[in-house]
C-alpha atoms as a PDB file:
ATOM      1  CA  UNK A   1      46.693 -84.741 175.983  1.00  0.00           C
ATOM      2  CA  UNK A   2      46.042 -85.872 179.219  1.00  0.00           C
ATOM      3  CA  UNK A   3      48.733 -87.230 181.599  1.00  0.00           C
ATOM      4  CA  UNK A   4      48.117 -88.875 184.631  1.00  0.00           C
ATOM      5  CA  UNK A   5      50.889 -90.733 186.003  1.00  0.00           C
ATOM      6  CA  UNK A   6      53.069 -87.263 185.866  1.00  0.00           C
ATOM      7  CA  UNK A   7      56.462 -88.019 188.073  1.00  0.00           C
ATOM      8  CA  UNK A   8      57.379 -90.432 185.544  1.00  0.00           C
ATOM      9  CA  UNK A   9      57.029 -88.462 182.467  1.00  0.00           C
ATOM     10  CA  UNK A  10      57.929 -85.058 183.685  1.00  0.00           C
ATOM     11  CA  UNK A  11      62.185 -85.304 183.698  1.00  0.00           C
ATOM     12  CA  UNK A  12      61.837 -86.391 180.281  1.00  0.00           C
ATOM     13  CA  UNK A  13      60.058 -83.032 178.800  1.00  0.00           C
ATOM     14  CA  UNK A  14      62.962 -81.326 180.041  1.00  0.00           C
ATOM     15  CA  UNK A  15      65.695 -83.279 178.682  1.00  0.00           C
ATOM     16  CA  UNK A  16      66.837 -83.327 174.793  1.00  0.00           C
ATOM     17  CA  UNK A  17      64.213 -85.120 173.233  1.00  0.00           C
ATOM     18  CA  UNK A  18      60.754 -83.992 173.640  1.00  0.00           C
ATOM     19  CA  UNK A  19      57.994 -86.599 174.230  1.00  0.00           C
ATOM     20  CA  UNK A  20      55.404 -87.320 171.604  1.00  0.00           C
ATOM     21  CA  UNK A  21      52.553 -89.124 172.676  1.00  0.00           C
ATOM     22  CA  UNK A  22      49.096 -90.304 171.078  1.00  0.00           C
ATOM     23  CA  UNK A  23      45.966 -90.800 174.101  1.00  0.00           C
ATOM     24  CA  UNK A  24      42.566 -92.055 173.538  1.00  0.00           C
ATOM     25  CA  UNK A  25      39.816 -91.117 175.472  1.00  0.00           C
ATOM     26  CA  UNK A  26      40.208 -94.342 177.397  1.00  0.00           C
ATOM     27  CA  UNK A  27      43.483 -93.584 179.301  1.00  0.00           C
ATOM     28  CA  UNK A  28      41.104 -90.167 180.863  1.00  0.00           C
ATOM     29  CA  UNK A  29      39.839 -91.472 184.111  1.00  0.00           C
ATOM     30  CA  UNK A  30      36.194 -89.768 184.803  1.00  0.00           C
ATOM     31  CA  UNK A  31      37.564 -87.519 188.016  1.00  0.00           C
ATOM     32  CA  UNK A  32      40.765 -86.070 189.207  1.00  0.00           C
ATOM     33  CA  UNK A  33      41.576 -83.627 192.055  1.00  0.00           C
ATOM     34  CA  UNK A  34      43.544 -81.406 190.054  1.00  0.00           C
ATOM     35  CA  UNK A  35      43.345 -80.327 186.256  1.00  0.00           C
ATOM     36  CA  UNK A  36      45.743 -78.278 184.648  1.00  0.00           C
ATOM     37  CA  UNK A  37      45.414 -76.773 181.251  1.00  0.00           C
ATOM     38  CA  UNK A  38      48.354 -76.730 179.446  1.00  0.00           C
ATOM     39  CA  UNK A  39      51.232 -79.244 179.358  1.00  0.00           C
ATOM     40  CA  UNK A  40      53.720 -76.248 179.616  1.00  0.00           C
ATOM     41  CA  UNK A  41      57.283 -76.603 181.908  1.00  0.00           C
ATOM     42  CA  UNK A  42      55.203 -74.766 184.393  1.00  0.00           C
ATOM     43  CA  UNK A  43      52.303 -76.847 184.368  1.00  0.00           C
ATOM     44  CA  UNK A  44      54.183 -79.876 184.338  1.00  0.00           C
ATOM     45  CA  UNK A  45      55.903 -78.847 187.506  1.00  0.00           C
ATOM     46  CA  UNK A  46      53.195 -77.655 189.006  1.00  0.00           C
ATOM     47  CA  UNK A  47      51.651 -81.111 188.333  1.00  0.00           C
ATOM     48  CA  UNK A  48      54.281 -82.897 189.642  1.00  0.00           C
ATOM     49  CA  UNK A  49      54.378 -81.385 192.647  1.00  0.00           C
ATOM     50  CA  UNK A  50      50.516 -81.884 193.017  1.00  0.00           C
ATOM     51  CA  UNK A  51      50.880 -85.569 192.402  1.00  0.00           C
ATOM     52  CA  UNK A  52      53.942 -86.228 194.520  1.00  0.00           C
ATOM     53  CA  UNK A  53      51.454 -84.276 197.711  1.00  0.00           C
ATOM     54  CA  UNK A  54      49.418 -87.466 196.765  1.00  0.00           C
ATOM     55  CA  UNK A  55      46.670 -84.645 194.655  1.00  0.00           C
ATOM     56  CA  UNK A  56      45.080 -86.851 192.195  1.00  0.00           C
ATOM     57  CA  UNK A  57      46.386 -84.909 188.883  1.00  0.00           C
ATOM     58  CA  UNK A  58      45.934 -84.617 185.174  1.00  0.00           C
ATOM     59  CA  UNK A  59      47.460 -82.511 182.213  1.00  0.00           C
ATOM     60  CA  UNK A  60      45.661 -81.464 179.568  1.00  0.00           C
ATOM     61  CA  UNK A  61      47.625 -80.434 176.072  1.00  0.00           C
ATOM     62  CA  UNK A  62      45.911 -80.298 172.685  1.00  0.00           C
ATOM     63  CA  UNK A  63      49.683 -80.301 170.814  1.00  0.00           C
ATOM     64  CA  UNK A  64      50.828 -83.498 170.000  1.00  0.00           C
ATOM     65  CA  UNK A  65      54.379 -82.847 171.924  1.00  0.00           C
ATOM     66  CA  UNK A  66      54.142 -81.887 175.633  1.00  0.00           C
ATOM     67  CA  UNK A  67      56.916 -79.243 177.354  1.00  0.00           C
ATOM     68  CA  UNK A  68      55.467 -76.292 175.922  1.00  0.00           C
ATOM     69  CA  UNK A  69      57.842 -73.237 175.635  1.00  0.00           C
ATOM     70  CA  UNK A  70      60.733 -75.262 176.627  1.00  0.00           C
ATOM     71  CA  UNK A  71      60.653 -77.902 173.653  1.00  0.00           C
ATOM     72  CA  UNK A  72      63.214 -78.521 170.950  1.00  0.00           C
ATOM     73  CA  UNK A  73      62.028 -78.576 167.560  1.00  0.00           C
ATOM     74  CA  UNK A  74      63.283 -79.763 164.048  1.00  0.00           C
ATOM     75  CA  UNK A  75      61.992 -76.868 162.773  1.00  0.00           C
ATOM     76  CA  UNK A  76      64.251 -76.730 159.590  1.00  0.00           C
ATOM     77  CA  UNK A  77      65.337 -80.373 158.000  1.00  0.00           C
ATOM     78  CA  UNK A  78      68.695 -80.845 160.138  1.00  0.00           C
ATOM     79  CA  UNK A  79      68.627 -78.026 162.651  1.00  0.00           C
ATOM     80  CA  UNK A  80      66.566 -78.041 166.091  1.00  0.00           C
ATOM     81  CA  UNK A  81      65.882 -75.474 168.111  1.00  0.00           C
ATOM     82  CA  UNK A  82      64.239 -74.172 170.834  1.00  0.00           C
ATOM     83  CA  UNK A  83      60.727 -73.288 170.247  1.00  0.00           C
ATOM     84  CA  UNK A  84      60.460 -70.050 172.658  1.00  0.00           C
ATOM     85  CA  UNK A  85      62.850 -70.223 175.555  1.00  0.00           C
ATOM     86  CA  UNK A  86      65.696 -68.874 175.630  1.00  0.00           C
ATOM     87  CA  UNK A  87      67.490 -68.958 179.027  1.00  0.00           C
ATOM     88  CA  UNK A  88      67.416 -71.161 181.734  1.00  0.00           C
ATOM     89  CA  UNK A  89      68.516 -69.485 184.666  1.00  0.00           C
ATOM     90  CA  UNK A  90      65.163 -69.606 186.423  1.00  0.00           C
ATOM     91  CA  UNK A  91      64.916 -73.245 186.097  1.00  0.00           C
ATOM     92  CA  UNK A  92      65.202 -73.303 190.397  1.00  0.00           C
ATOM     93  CA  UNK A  93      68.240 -76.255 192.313  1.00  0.00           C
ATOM     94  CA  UNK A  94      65.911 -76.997 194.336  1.00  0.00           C
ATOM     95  CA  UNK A  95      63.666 -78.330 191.605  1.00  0.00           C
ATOM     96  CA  UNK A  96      66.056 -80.431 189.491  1.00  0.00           C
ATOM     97  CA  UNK A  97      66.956 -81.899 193.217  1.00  0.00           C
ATOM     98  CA  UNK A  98      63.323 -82.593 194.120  1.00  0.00           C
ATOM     99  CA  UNK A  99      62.368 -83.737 190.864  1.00  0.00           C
ATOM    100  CA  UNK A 100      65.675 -85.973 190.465  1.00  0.00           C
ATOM    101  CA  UNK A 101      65.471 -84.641 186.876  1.00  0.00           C
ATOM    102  CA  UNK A 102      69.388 -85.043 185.949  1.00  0.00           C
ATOM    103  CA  UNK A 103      68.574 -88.750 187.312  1.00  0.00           C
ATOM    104  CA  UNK A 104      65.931 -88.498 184.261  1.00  0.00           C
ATOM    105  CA  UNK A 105      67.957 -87.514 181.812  1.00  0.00           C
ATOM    106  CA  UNK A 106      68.325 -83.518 182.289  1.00  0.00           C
ATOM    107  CA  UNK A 107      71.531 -82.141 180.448  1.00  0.00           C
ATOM    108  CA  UNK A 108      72.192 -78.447 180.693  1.00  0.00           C
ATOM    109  CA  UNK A 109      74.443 -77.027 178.244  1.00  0.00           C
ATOM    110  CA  UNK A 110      75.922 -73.299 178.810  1.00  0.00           C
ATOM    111  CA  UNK A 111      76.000 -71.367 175.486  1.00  0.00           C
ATOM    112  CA  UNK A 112      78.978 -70.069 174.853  1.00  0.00           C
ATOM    113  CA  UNK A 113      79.246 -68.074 173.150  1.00  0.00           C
ATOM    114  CA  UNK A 114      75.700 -66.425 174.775  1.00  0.00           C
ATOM    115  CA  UNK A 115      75.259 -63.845 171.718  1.00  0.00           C
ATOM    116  CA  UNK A 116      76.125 -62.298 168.449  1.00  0.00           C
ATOM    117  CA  UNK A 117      75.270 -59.355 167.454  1.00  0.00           C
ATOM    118  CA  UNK A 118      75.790 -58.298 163.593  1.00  0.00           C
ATOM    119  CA  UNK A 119      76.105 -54.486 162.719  1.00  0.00           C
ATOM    120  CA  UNK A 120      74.123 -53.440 159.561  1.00  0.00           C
ATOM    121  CA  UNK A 121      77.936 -51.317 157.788  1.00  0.00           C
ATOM    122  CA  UNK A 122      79.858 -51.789 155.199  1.00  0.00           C
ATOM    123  CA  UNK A 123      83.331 -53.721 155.653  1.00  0.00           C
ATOM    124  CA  UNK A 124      86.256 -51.273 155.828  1.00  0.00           C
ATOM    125  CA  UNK A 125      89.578 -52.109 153.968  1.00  0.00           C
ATOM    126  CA  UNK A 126      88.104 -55.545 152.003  1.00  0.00           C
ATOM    127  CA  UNK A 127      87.203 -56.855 155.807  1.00  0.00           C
ATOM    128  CA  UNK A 128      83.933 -58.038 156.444  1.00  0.00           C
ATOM    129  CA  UNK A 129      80.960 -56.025 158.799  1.00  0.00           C
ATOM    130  CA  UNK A 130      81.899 -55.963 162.431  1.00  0.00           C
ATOM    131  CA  UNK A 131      80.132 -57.724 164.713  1.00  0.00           C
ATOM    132  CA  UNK A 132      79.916 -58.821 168.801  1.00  0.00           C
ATOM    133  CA  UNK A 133      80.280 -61.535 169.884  1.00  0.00           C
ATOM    134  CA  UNK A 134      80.211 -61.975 173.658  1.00  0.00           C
ATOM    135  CA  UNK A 135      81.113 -65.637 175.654  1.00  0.00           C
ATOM    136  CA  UNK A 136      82.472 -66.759 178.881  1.00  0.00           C
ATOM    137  CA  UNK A 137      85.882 -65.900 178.043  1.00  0.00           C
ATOM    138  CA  UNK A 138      86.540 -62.719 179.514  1.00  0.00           C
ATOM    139  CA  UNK A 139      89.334 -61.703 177.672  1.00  0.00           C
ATOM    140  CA  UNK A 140      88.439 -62.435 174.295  1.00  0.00           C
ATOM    141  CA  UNK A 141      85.063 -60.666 174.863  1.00  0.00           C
ATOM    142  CA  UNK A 142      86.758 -57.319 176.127  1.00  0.00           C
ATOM    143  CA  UNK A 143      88.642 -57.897 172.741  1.00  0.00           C
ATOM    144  CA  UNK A 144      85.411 -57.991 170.853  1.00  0.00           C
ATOM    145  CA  UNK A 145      84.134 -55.074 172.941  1.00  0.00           C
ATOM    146  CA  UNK A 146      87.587 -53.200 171.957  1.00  0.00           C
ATOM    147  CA  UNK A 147      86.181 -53.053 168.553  1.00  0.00           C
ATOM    148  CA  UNK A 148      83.799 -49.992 169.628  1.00  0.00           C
ATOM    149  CA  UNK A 149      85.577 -48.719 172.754  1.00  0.00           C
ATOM    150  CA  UNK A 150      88.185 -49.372 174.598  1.00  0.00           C
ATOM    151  CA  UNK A 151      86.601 -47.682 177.594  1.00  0.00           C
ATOM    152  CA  UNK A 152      83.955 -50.124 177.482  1.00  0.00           C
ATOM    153  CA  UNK A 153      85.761 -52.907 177.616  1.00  0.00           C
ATOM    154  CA  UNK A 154      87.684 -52.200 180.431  1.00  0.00           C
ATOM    155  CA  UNK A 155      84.829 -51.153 181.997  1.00  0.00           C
ATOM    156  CA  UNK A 156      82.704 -55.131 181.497  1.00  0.00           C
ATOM    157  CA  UNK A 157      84.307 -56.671 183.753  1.00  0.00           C
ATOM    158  CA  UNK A 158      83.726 -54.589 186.189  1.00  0.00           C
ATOM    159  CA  UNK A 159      80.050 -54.430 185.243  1.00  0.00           C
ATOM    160  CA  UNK A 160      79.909 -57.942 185.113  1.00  0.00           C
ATOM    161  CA  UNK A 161      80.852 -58.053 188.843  1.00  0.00           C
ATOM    162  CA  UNK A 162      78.329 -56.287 190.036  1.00  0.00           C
ATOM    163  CA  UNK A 163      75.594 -57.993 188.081  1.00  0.00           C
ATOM    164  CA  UNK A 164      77.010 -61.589 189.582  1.00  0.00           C
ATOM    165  CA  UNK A 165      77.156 -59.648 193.279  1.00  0.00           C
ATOM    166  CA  UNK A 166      73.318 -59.075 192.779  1.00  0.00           C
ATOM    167  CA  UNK A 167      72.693 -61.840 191.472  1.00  0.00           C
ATOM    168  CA  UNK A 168      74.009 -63.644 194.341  1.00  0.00           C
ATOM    169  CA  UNK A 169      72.534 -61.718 196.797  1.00  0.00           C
ATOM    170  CA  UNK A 170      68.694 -62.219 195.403  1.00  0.00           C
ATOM    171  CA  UNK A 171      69.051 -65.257 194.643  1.00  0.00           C
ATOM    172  CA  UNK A 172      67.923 -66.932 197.851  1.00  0.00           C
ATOM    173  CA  UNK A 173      64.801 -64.843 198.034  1.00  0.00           C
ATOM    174  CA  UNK A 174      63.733 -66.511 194.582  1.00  0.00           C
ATOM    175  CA  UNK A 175      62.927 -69.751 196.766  1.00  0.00           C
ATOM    176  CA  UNK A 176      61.738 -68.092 199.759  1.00  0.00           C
ATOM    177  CA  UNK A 177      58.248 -67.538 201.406  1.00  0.00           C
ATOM    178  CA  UNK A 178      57.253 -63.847 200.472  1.00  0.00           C
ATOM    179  CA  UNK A 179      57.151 -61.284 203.799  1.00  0.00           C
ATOM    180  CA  UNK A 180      53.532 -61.709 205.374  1.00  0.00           C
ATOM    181  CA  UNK A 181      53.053 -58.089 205.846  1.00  0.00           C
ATOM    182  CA  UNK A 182      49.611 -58.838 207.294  1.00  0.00           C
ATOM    183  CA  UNK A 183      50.553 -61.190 209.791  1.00  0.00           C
ATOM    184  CA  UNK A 184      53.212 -59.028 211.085  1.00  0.00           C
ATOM    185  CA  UNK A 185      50.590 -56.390 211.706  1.00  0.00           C
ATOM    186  CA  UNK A 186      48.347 -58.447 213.405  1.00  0.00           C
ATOM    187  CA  UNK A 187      47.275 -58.084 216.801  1.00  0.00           C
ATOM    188  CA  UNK A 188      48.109 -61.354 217.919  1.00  0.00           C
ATOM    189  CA  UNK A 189      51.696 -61.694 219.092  1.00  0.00           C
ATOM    190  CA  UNK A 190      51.867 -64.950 218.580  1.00  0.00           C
ATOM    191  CA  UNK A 191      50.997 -64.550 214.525  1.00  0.00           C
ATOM    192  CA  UNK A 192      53.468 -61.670 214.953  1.00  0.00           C
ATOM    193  CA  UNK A 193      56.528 -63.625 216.167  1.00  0.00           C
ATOM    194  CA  UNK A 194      55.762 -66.649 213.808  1.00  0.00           C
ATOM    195  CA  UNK A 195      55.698 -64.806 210.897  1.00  0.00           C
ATOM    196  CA  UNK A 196      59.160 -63.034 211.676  1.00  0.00           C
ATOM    197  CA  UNK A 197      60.695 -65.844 209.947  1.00  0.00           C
ATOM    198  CA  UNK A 198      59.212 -64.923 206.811  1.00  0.00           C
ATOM    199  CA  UNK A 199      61.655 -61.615 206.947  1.00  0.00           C
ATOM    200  CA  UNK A 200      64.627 -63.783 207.651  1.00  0.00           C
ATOM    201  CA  UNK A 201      65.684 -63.996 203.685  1.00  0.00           C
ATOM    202  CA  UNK A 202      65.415 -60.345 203.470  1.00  0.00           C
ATOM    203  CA  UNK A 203      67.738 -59.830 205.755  1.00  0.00           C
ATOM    204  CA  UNK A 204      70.387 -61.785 204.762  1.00  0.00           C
ATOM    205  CA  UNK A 205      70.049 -60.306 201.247  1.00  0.00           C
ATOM    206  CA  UNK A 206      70.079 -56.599 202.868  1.00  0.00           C
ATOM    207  CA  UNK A 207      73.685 -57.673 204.824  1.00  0.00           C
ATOM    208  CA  UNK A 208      75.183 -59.432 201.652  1.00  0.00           C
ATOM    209  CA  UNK A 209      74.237 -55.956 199.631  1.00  0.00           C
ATOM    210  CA  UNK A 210      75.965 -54.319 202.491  1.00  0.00           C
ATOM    211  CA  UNK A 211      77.101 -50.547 200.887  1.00  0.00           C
ATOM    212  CA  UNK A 212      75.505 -51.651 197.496  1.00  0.00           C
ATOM    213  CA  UNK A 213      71.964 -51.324 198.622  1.00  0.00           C
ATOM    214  CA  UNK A 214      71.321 -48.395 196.758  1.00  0.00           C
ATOM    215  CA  UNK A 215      72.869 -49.716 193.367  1.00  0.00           C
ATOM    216  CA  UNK A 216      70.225 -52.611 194.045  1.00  0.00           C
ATOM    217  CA  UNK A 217      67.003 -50.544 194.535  1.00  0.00           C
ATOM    218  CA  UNK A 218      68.121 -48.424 191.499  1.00  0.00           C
ATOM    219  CA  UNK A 219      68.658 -51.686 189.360  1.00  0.00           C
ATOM    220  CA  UNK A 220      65.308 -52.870 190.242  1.00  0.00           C
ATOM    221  CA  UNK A 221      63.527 -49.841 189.586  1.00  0.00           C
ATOM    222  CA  UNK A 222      65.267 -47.765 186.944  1.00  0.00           C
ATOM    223  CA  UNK A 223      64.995 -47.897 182.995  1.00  0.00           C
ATOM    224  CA  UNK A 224      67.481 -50.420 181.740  1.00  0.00           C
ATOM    225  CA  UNK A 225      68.718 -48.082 179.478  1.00  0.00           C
ATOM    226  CA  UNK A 226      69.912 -45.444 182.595  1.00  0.00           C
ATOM    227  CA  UNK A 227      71.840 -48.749 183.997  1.00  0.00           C
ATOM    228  CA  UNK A 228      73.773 -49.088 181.035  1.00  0.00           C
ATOM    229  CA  UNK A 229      74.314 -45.574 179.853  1.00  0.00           C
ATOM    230  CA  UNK A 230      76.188 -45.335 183.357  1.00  0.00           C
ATOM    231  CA  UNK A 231      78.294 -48.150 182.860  1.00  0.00           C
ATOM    232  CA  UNK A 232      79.258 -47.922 178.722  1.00  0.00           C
ATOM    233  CA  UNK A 233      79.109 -45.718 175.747  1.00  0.00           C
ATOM    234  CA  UNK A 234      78.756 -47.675 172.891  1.00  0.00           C
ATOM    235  CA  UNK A 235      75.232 -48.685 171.322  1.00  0.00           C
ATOM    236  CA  UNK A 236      76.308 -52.045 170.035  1.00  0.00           C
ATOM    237  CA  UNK A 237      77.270 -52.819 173.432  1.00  0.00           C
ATOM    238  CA  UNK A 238      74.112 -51.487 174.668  1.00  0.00           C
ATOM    239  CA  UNK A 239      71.840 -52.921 172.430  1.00  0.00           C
ATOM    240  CA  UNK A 240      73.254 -56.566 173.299  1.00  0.00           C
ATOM    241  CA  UNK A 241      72.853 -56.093 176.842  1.00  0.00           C
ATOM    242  CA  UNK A 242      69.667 -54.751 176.529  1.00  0.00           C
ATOM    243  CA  UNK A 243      68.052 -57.454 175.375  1.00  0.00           C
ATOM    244  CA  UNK A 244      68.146 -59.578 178.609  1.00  0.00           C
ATOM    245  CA  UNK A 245      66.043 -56.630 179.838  1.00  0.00           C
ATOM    246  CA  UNK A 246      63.162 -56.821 177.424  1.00  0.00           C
ATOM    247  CA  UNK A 247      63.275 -59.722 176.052  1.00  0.00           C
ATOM    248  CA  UNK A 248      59.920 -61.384 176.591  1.00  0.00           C
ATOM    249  CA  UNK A 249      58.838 -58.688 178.845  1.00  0.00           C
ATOM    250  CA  UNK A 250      57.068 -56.240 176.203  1.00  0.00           C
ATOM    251  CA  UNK A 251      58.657 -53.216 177.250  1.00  0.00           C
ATOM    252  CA  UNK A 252      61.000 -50.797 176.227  1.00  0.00           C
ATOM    253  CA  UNK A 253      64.598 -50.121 177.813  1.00  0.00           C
ATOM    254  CA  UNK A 254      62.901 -46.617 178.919  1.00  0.00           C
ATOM    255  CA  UNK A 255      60.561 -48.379 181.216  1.00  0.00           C
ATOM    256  CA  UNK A 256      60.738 -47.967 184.807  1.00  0.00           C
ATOM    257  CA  UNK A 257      61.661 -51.522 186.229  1.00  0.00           C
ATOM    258  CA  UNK A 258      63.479 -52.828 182.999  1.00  0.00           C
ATOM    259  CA  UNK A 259      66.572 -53.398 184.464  1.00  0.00           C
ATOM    260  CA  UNK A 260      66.099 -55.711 186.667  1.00  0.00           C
ATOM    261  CA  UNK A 261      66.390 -58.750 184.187  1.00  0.00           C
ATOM    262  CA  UNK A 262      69.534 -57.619 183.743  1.00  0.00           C
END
């Protein structure tokens, strides 16, 4: 489909109910600045943002509901769900504020719990399987970890610190203007001094790491599965966490890089 008029229609793709729309050939107008294929979350952002810097834009989708990976489905007669995403922590602030999407309608809703994780054994003593279940309360999920070690979950809280501590700290470069490398090399020292504020983020990310610096280069670069074999011993454990690493990414926890999803 093609949309046009996108500020108005965008909020709504991201809210609860996805948009279904029928267009004839008629509502196409015969030239536009911009054309984006795909009427994706990414492509609908993008086109709003084209639109709003007064770029003549239009979407082009050939399903008949627009919002691509980030659409909720009746997939099953009485149960919706979401077609491919599955987090939403890189939906940015600074977009929802822009965008005055929660003015639009955008509800976020924290999963809790955030996963389950059934183990393929036979019940001991008449009880059912065991199984993990991890959530937002921190005590009842170090019980659930108790299950497999204790050592572990003492240990998750801890771990969980240091994952929100990098989190924190990277977190502002995810909205900033990459380092021009090239302009500080340049000859002119005017281009030189002007693009000094590009390394301003990095910075302030390098003095909020402080001491952990190193624990953030290795979490960037290291095999997911090193990350957590340092910080637990169970493979139930493991295998949960793991999958924020890989999932979507094609890779195995061995790969170089993998933890940094984490």
């Amino acid at each position: 489909m093609a949309v046009a008029s996108i500020r108005c229609r965008i909020p709504k793709v991201l809210s609860h109910s996805p948009i279904r729309r029928s267009w004839s050939s008629e509502t196409l107008r015969p030239q536009y600045d911009a054309v984006i294929i795909g009427g994706g979350h990414n492509g609908l952002i993008a086109a709003a943002y084209l639109q709003r810097s007064g770029v003549n834009t239009a979407v082009l989708e050939k399903r008949h509901v627009i919002g691509g990976a980030a659409v909720t489905e009746e997939l099953i007669p009485g149960f919706k769900f979401s077609r491919a995403s599955y987090v939403l922590s890189l939906l940015r602030p600074q977009i929802c504020k822009e965008l005055e999407l929660k003015k639009h309608g955008l509800k976020i809703y924290l999963r809790n719990p955030s996963s389950f994780t059934p183990m393929l054994e036979d019940g001991v003593g008449g009880k059912p399987p065991r199984s993990l279940l991890l959530g937002n309360n921190m005590e009842e999920t170090q019980k659930q970890i108790a299950q497999f070690s204790v050592k572990d979950a003492q240990a998750y809280a801890e771990y969980e610190a240091f994952i929100n501590r990098m989190a924190t700290a990277v977190d502002p470069l995810l909205d900033a203007v990459p380092v021009d490398i090239p302009s500080l090399t340049s000859s002119s020292l005017r281009e030189r001094i002007r693009s000094l504020r590009t390394v301003t983020p990095l910075l302030k990310t390098g003095l909020k790491l402080g001491k952990y610096i190193p624990q953030f280069y290795e979490l960037l670069t290291a095999p997911l599965s090193k990350i957590l074999n340092h910080w637990f011993e169970s493979e139930p454990l493991k295998a949960t966490l793991a999958t924020d690493g890989v999932i979507g990414a094609m890779i195995s926890p061995q790969a170089a890089g993998s933890g940094y999803v984490l």
